[in-house]
C-alpha atoms as a PDB file:
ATOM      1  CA  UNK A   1     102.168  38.613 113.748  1.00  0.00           C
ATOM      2  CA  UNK A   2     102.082  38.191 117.573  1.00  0.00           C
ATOM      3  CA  UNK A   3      98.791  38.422 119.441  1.00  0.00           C
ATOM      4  CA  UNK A   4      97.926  39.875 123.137  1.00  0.00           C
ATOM      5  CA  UNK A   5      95.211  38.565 124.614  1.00  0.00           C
ATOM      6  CA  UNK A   6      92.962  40.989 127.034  1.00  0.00           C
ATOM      7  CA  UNK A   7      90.471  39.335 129.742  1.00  0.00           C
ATOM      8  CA  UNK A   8      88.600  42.098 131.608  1.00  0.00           C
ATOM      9  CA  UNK A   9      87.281  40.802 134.747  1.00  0.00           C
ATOM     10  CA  UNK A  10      85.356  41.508 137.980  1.00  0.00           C
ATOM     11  CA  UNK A  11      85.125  38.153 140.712  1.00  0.00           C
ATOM     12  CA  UNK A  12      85.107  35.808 137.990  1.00  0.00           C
ATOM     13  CA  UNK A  13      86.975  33.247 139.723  1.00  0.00           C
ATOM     14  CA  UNK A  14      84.545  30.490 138.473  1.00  0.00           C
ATOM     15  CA  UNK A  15      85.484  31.424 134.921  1.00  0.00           C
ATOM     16  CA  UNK A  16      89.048  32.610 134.553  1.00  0.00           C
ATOM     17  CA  UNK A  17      91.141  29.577 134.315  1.00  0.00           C
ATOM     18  CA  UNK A  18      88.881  28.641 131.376  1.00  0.00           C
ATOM     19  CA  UNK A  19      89.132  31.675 129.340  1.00  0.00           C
ATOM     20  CA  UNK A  20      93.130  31.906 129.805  1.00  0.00           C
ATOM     21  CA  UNK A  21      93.193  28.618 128.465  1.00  0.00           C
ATOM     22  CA  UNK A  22      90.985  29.752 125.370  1.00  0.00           C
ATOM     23  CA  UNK A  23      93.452  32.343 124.679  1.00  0.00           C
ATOM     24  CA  UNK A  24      96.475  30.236 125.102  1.00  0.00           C
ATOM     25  CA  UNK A  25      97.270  30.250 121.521  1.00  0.00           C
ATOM     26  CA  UNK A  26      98.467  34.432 122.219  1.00  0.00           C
ATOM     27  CA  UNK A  27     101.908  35.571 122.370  1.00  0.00           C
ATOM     28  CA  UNK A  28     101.118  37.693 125.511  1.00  0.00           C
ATOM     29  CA  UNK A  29      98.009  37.880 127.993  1.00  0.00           C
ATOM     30  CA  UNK A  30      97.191  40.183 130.003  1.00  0.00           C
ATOM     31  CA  UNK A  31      93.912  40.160 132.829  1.00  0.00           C
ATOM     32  CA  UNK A  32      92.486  43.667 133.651  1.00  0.00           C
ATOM     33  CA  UNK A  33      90.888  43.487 136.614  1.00  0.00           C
ATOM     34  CA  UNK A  34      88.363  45.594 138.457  1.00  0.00           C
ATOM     35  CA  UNK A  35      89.939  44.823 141.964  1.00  0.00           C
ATOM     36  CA  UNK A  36      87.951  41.420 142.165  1.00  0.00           C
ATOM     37  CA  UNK A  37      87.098  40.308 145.833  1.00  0.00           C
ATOM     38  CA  UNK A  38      87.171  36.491 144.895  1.00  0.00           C
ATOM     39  CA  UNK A  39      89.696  34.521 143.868  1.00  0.00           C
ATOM     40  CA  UNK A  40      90.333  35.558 140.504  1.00  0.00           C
ATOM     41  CA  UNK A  41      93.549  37.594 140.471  1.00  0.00           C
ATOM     42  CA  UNK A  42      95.020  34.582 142.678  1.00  0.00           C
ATOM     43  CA  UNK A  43      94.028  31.835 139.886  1.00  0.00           C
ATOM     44  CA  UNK A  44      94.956  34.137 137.014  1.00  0.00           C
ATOM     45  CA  UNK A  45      98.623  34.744 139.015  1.00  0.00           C
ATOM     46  CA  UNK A  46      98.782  30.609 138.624  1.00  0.00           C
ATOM     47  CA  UNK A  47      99.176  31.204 134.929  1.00  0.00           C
ATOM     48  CA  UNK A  48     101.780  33.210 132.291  1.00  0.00           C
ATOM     49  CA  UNK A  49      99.773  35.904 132.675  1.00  0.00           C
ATOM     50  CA  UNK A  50      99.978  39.418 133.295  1.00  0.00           C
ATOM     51  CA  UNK A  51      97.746  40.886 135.316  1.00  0.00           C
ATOM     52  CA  UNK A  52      96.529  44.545 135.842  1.00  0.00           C
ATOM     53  CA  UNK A  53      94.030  46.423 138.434  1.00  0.00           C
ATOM     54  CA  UNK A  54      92.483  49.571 138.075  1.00  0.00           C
ATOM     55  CA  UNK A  55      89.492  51.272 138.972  1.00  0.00           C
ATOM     56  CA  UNK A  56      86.217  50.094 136.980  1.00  0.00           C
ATOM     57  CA  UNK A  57      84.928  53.270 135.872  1.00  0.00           C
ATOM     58  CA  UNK A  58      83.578  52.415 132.474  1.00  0.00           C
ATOM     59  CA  UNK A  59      83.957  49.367 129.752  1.00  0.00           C
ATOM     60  CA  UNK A  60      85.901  51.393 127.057  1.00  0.00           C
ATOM     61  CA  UNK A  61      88.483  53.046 129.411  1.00  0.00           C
ATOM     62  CA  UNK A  62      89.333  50.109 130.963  1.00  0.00           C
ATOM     63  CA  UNK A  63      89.833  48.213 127.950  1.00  0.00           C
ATOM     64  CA  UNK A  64      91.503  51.276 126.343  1.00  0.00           C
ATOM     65  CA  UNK A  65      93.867  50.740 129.331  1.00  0.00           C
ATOM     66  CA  UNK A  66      94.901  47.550 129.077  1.00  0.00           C
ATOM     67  CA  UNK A  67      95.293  48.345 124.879  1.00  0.00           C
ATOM     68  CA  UNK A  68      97.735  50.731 125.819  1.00  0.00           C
ATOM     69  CA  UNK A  69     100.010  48.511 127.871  1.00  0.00           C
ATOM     70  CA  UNK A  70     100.042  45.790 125.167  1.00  0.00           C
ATOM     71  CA  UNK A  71     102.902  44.765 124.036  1.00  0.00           C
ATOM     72  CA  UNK A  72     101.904  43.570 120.378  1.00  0.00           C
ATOM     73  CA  UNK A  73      99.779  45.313 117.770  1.00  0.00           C
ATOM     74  CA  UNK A  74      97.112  42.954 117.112  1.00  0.00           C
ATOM     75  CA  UNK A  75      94.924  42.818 120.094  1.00  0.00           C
ATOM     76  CA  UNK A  76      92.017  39.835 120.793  1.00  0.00           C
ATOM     77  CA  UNK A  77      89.162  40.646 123.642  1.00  0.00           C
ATOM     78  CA  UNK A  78      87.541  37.701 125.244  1.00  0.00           C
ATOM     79  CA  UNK A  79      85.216  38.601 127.857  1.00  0.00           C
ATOM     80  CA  UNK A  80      85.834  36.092 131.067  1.00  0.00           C
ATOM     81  CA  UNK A  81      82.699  34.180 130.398  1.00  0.00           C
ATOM     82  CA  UNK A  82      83.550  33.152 126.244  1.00  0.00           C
ATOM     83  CA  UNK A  83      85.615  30.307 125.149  1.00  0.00           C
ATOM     84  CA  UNK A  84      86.725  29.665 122.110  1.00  0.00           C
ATOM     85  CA  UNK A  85      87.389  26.513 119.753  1.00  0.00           C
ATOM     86  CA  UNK A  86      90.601  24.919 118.080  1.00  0.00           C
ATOM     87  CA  UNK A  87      88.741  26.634 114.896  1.00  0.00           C
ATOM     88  CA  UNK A  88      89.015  29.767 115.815  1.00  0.00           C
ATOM     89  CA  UNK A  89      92.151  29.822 117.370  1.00  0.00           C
ATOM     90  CA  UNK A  90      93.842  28.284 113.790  1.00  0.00           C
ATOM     91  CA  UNK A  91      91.606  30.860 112.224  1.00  0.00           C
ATOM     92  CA  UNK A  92      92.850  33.703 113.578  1.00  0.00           C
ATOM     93  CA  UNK A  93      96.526  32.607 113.798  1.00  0.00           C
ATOM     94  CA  UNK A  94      95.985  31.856 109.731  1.00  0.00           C
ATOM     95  CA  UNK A  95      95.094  34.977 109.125  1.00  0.00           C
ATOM     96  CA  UNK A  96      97.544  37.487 110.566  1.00  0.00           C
ATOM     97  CA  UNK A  97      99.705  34.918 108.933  1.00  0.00           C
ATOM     98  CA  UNK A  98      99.050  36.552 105.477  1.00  0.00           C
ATOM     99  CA  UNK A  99      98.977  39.588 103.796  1.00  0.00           C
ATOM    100  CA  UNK A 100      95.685  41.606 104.682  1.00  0.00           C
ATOM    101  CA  UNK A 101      94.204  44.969 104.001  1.00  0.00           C
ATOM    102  CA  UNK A 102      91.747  44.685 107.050  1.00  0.00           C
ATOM    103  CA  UNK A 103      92.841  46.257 110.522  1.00  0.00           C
ATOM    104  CA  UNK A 104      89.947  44.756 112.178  1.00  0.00           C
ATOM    105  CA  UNK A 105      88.026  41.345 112.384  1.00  0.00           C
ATOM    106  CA  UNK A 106      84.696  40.806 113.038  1.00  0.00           C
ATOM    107  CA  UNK A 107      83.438  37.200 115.335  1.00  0.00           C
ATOM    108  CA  UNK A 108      79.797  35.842 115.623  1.00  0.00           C
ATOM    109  CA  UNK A 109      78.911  34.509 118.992  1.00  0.00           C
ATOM    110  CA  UNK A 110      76.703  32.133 120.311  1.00  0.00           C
ATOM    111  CA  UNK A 111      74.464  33.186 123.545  1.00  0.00           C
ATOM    112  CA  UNK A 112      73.938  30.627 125.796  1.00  0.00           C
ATOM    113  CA  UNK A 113      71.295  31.345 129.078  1.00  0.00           C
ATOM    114  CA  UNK A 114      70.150  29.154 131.757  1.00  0.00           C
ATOM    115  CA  UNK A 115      72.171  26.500 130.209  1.00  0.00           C
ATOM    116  CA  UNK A 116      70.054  26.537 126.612  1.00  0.00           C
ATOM    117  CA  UNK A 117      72.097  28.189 123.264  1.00  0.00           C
ATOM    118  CA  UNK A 118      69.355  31.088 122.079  1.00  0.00           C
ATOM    119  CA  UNK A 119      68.634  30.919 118.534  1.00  0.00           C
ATOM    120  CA  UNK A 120      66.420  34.267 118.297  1.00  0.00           C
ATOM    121  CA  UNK A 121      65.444  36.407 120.963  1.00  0.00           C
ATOM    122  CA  UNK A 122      68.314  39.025 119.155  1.00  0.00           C
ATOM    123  CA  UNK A 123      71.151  37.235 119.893  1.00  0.00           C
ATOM    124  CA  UNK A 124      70.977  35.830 116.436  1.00  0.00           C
ATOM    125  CA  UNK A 125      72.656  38.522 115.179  1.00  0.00           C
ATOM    126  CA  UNK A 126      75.340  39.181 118.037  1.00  0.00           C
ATOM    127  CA  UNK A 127      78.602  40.033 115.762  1.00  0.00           C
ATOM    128  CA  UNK A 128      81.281  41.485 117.522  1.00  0.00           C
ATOM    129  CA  UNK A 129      84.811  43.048 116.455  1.00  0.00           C
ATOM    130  CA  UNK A 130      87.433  41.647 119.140  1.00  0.00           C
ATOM    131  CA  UNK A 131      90.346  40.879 116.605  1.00  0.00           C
ATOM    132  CA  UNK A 132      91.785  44.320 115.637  1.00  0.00           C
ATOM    133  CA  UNK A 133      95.467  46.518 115.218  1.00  0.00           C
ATOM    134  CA  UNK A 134      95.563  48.740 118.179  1.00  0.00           C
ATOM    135  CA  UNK A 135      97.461  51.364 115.816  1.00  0.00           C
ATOM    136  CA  UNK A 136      94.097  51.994 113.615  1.00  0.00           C
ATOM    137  CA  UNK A 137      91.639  50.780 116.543  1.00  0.00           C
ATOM    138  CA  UNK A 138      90.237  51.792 120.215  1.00  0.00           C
ATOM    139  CA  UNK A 139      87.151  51.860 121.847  1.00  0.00           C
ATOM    140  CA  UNK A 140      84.621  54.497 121.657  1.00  0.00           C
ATOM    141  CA  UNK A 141      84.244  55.647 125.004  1.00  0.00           C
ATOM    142  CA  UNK A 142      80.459  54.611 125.397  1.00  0.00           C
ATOM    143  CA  UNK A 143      80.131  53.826 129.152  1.00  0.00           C
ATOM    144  CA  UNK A 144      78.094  50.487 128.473  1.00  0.00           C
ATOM    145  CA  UNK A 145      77.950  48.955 125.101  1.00  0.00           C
ATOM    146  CA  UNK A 146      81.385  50.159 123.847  1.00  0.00           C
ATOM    147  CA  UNK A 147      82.344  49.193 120.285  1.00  0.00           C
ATOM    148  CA  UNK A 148      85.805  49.474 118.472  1.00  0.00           C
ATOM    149  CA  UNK A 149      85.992  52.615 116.211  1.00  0.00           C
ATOM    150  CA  UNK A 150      88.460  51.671 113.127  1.00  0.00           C
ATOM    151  CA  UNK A 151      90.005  53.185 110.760  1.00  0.00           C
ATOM    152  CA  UNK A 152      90.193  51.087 108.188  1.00  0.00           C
ATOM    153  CA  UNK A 153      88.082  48.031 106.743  1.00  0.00           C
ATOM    154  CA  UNK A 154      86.796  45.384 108.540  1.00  0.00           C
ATOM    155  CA  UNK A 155      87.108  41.614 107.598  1.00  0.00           C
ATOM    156  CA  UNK A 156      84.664  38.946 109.072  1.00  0.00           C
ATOM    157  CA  UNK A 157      86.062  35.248 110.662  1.00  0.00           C
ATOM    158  CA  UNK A 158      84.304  31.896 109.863  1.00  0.00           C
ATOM    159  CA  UNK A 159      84.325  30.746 113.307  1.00  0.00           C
ATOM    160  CA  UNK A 160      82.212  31.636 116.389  1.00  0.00           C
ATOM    161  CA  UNK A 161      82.545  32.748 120.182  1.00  0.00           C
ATOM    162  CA  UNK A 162      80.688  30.505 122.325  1.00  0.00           C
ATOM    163  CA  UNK A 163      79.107  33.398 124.940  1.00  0.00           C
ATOM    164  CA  UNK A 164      77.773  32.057 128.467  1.00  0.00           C
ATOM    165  CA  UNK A 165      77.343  35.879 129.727  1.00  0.00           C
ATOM    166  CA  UNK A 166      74.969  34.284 132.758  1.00  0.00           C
ATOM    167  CA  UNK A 167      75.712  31.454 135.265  1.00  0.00           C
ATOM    168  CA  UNK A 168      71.878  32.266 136.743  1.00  0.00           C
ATOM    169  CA  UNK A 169      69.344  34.595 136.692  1.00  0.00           C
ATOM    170  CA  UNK A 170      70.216  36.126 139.938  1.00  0.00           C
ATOM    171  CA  UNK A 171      73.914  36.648 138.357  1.00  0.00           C
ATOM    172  CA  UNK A 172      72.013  38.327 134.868  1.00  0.00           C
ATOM    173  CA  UNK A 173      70.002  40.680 137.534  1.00  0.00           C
ATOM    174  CA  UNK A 174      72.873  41.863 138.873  1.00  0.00           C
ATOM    175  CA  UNK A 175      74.638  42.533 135.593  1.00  0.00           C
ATOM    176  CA  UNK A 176      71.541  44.085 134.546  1.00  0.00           C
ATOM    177  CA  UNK A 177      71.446  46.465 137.463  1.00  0.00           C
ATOM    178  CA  UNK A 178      75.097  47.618 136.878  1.00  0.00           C
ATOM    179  CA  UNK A 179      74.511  48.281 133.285  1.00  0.00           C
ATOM    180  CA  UNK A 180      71.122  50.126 134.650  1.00  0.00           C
ATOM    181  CA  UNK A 181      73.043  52.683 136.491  1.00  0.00           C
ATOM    182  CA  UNK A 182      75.719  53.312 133.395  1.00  0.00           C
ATOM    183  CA  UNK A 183      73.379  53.549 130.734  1.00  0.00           C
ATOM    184  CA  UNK A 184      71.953  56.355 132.991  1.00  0.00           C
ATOM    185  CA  UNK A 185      74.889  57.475 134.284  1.00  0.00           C
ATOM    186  CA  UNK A 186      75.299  58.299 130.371  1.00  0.00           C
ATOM    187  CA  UNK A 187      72.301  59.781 130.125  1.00  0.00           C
ATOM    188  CA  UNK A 188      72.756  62.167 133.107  1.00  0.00           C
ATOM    189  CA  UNK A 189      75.592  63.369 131.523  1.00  0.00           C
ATOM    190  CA  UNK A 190      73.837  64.499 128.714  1.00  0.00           C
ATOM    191  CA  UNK A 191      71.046  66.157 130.788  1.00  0.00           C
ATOM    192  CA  UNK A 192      68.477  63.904 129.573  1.00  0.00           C
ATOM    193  CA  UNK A 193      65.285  64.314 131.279  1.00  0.00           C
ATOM    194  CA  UNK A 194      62.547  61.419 132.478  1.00  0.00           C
ATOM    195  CA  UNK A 195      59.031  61.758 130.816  1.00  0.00           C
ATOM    196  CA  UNK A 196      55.888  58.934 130.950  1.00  0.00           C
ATOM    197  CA  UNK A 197      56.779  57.984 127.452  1.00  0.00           C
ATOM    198  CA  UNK A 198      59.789  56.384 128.980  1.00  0.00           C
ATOM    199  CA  UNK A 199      58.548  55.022 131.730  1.00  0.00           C
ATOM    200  CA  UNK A 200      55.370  53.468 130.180  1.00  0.00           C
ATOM    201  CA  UNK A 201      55.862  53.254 126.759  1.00  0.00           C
ATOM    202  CA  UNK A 202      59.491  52.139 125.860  1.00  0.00           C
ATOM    203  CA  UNK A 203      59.604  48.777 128.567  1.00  0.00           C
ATOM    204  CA  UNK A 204      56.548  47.473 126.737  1.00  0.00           C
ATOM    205  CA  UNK A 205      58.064  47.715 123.377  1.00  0.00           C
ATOM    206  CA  UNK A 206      60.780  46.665 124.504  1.00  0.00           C
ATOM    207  CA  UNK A 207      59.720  43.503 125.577  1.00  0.00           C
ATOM    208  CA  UNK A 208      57.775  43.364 122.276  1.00  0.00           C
ATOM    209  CA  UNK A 209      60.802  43.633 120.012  1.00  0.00           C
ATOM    210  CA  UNK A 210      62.469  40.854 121.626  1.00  0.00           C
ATOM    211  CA  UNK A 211      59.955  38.615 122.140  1.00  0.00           C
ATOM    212  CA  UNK A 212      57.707  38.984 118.906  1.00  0.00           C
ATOM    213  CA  UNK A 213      60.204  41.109 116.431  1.00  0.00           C
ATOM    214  CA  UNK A 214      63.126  39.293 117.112  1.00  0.00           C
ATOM    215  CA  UNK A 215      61.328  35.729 117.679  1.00  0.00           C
ATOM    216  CA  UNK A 216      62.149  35.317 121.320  1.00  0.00           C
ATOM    217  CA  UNK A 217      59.410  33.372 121.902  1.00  0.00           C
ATOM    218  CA  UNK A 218      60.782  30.585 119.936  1.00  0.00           C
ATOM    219  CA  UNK A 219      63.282  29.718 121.834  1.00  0.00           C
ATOM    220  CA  UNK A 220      60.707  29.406 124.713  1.00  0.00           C
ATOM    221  CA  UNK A 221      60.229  30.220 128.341  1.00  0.00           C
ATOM    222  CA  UNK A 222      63.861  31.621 128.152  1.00  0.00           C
ATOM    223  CA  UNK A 223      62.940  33.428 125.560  1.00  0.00           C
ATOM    224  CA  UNK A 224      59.927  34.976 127.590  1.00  0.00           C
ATOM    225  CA  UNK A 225      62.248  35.369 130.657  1.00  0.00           C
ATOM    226  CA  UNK A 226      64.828  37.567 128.455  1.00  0.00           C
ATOM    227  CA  UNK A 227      62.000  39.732 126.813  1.00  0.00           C
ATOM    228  CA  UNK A 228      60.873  40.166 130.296  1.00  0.00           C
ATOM    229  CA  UNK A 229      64.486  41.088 131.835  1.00  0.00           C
ATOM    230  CA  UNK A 230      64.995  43.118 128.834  1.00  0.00           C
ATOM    231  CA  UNK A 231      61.659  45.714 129.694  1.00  0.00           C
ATOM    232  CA  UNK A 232      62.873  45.493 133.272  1.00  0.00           C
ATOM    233  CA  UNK A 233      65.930  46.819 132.225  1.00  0.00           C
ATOM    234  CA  UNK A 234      64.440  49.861 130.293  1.00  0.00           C
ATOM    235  CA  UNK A 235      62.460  50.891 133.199  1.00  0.00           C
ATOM    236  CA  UNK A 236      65.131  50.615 135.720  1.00  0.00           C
ATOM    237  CA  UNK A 237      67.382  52.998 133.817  1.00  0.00           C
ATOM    238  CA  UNK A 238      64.688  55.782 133.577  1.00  0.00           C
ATOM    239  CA  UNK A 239      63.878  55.080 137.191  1.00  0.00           C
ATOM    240  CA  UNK A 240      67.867  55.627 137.922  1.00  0.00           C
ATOM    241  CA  UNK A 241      68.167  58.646 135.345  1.00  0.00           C
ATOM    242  CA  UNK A 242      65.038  60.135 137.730  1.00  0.00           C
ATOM    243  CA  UNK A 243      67.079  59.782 140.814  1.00  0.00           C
ATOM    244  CA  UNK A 244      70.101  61.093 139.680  1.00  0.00           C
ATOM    245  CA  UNK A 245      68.316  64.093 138.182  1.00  0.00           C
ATOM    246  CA  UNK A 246      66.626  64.463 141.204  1.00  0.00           C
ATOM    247  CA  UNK A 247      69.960  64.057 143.383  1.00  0.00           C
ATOM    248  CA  UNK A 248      68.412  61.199 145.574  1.00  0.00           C
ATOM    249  CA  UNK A 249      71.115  58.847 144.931  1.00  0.00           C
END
């Protein structure tokens, strides 16, 4: 079976080269990107690569996009800022090597922030699907968050994703901010309203599932500082919902 590979990126310069190299093992790869102002689309061009731009207007349309113009059926996402192992690559070339009834695969990952791997905090259950047949799979169309709808079963891979999602904390803020404004971009749409409960209420508990549910606070101050970014979060996307409702921004 031959594989196409799909990076999605926005100014990742400092991480491209890397992640085409993680998917060399692919029979095609193709980089959709969100017109980057760096220097990513001119280090991806160095590569056997093909590269797309389009408009970022959401995470499932533009990988839904880039699905479309693949040209194999089994498709593997890695987000610019993942690498994979040797493991994984043999792993997943072993197993659309043999007969299967799955149309979808299933990876852990490991998180890695400010340089530490998180053990708890939530993360300790991050399973994605990013192996799948684009003729029984697509994304859902959820603005932030998107998962793979299949039709079909679902198998599970031995080996993991290794995730460094932030360089810093001023490059998580940022991320944070953007996925602010979709998640209540999303709920604008469906003419949500803002009420106390979600302003003073839901950040707390937040914080408190991550950091005492979900044992965040054994993996230490980062723990505390992603319980804490987490809350932020929630109240930042009511506080956005508010001003869109209110047509202020």
């Amino acid at each position: 079976m031959k594989i196409t590979a799909i990076i999605p990126t926005f100014n990742e310069e400092i991480h491209i080269e890397e992640a085409i190299q993680s998917v060399s093992f692919a029979d095609e790869i193709i980089v959709i990107d969100s017109f980057s102002t760096d220097a990513t689309v001119k280090l991806a061009e160095k590569h056997n690569v093909k590269i797309l731009q389009r408009i970022f207007d959401d995470f499932s349309s533009q990988k839904n996009y880039a699905i479309s113009k693949a040209s194999n059926e089994w498709i593997f996402i890695l987000d610019s800022d993942e690498r994979i192992k040797k493991s994984l690559k043999d792993e997943i070339i072993e197993t659309l090597n043999k007969p299967t009834s799955f149309v979808a695969y299933s990876i852990k990952r490991n998180f890695y922030f400010l340089g530490k791997k998180i053990k708890y905090s939530g993360w300790q259950r991050d399973k994605v699907v990013r192996l799948f047949s684009k003729k029984y799979c697509k994304y859902n169309g959820d603005l932030v968050h998107e998962l793979v709808e299949t039709n079909g079963e679902i198998g599970v891979l031995k080996n993991i994703i290794d995730h460094y999602s932030y360089r810093n904390l001023d490059h998580y803020l940022a991320k944070l901010n953007r996925n602010s404004w979709l998640k209540a971009k999303k709920l604008h749409q469906e003419k949500k309203s803002v009420n106390p409960y979600n302003l003073l209420i839901k950040p707390p508990v937040r914080f408190l599932t991550h950091y005492i549910i979900r044992l965040g606070f054994l993996d230490g101050f980062e723990g505390f500082i992603l319980a804490s970014i987490q809350s932020y979060g929630v109240f930042m996307r009511y506080v956005k919902l508010w001003l869109m409702n209110n047509k202020k921004k």
